[in-house]
C-alpha atoms as a PDB file:
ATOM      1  CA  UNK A   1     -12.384 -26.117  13.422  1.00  0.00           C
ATOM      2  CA  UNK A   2     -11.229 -29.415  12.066  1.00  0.00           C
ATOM      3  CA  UNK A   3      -9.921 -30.633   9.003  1.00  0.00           C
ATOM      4  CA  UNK A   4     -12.642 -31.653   7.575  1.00  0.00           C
ATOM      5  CA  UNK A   5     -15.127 -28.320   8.143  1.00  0.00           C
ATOM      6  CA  UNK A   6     -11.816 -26.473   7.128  1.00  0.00           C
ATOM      7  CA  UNK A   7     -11.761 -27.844   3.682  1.00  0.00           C
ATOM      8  CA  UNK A   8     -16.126 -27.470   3.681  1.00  0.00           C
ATOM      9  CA  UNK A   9     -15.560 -23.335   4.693  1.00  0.00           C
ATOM     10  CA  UNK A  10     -12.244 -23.688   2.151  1.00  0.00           C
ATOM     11  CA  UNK A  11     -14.735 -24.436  -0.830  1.00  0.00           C
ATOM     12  CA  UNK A  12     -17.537 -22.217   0.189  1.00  0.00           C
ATOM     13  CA  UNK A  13     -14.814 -18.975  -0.060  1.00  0.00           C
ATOM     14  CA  UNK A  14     -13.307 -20.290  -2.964  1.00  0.00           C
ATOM     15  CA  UNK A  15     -17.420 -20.632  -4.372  1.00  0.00           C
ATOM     16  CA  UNK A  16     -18.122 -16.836  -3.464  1.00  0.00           C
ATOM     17  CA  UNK A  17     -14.968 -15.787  -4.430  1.00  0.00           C
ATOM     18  CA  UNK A  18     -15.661 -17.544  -8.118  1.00  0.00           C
ATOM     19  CA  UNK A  19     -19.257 -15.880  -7.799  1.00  0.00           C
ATOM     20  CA  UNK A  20     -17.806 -12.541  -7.214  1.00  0.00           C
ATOM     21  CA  UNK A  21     -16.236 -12.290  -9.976  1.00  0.00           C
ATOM     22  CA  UNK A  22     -18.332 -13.699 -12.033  1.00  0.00           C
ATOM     23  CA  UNK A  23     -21.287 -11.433 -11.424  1.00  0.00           C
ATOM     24  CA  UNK A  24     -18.869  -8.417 -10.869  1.00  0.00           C
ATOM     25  CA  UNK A  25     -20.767  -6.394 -13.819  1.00  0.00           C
ATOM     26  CA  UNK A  26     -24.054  -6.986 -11.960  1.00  0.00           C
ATOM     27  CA  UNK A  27     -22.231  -5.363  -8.693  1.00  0.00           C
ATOM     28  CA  UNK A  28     -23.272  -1.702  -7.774  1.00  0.00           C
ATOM     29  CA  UNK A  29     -19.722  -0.344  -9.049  1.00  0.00           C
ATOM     30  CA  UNK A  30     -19.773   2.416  -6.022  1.00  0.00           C
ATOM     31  CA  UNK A  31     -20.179   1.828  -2.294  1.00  0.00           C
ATOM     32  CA  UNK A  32     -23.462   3.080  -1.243  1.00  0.00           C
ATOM     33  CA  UNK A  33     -22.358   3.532   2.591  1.00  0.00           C
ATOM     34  CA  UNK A  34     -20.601   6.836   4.344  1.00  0.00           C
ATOM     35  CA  UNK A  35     -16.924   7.611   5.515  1.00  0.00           C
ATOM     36  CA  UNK A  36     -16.861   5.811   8.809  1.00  0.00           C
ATOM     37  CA  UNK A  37     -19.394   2.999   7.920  1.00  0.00           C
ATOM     38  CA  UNK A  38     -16.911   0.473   9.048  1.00  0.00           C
ATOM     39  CA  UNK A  39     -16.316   1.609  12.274  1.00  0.00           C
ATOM     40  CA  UNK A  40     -19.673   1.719  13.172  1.00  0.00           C
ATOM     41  CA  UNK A  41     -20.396  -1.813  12.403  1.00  0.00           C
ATOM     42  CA  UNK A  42     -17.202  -3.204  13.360  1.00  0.00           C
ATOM     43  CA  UNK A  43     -17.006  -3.486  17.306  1.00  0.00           C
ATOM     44  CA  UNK A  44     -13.998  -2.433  18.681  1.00  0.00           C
ATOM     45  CA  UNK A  45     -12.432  -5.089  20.322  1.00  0.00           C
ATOM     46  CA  UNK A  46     -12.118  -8.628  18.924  1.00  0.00           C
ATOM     47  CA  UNK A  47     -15.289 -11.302  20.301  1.00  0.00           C
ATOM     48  CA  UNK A  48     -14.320 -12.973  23.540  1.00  0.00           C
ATOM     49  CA  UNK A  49     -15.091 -16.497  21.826  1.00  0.00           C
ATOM     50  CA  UNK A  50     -14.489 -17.587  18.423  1.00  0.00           C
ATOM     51  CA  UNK A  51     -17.658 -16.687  16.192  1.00  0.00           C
ATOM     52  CA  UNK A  52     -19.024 -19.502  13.889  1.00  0.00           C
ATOM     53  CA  UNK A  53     -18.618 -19.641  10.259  1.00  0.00           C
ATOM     54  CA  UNK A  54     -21.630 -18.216   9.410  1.00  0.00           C
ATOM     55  CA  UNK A  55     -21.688 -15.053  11.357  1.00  0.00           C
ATOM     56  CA  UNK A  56     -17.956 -14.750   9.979  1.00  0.00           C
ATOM     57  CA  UNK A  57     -19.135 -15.295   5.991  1.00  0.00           C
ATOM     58  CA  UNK A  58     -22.325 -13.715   6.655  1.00  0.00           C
ATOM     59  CA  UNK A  59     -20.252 -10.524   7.701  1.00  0.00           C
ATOM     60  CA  UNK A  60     -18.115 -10.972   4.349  1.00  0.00           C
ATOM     61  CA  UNK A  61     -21.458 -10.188   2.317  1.00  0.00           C
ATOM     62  CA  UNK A  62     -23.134  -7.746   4.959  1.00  0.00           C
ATOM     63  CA  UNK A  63     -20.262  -5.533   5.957  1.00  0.00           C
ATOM     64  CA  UNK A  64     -16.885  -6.054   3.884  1.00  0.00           C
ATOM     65  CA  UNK A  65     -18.476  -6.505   0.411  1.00  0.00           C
ATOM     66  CA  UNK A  66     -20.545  -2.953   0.998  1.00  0.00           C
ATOM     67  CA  UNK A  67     -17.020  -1.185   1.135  1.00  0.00           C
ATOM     68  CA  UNK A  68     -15.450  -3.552  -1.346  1.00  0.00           C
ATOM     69  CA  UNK A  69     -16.552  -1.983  -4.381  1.00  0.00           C
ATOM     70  CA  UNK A  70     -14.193   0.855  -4.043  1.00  0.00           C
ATOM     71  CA  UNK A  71     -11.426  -1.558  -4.496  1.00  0.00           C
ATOM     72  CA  UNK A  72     -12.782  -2.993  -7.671  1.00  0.00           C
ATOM     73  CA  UNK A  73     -13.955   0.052  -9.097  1.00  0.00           C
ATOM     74  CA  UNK A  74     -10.794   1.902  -9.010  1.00  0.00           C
ATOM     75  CA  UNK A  75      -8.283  -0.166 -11.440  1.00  0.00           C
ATOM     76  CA  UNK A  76      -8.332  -0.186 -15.364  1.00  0.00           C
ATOM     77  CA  UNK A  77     -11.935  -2.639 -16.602  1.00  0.00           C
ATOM     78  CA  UNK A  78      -9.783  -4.069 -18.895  1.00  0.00           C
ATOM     79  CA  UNK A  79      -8.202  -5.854 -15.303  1.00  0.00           C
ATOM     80  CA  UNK A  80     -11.349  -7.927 -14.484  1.00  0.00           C
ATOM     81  CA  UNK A  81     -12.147  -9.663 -18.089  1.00  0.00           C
END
């Protein structure tokens, strides 16, 4: 990745990041997946070539957000206004 598609991918995390929380009150506040989910999406060793960026953000919203919620929906509300 050059310097140039680093700074694009830069603002596109910093965008869902922004739209995250943003929309968090629209969020499911639980996960909706089972003990284990992770693992059984996740292979287990790392890809043999890099992956592009967007099979790498798509996985952000497909996989890591679904699990995600816990995180958020554990602290004090009054932490996310």
């Amino acid at each position: 990745m050059n310097a140039e598609e680093f700074r694009k991918h830069g603002k596109e995390m910093v965008d869902f990041v922004a739209d995250f929380w943003e929309n968090i009150r629209e969020r499911q506040p639980l996960p909706d997946v089972k003990p284990g989910y992770i693992s059984a999406v996740v292979p287990k060793d790392p890809p043999a070539h890099p992956e592009d960026w967007q099979t790498i953000f798509g996985d952000l919203e497909d996989v890591v957000m679904k699990v995600i919620k816990l995180i958020y929906a554990l602290p004090d509300p009054s932490l996310i206004d």
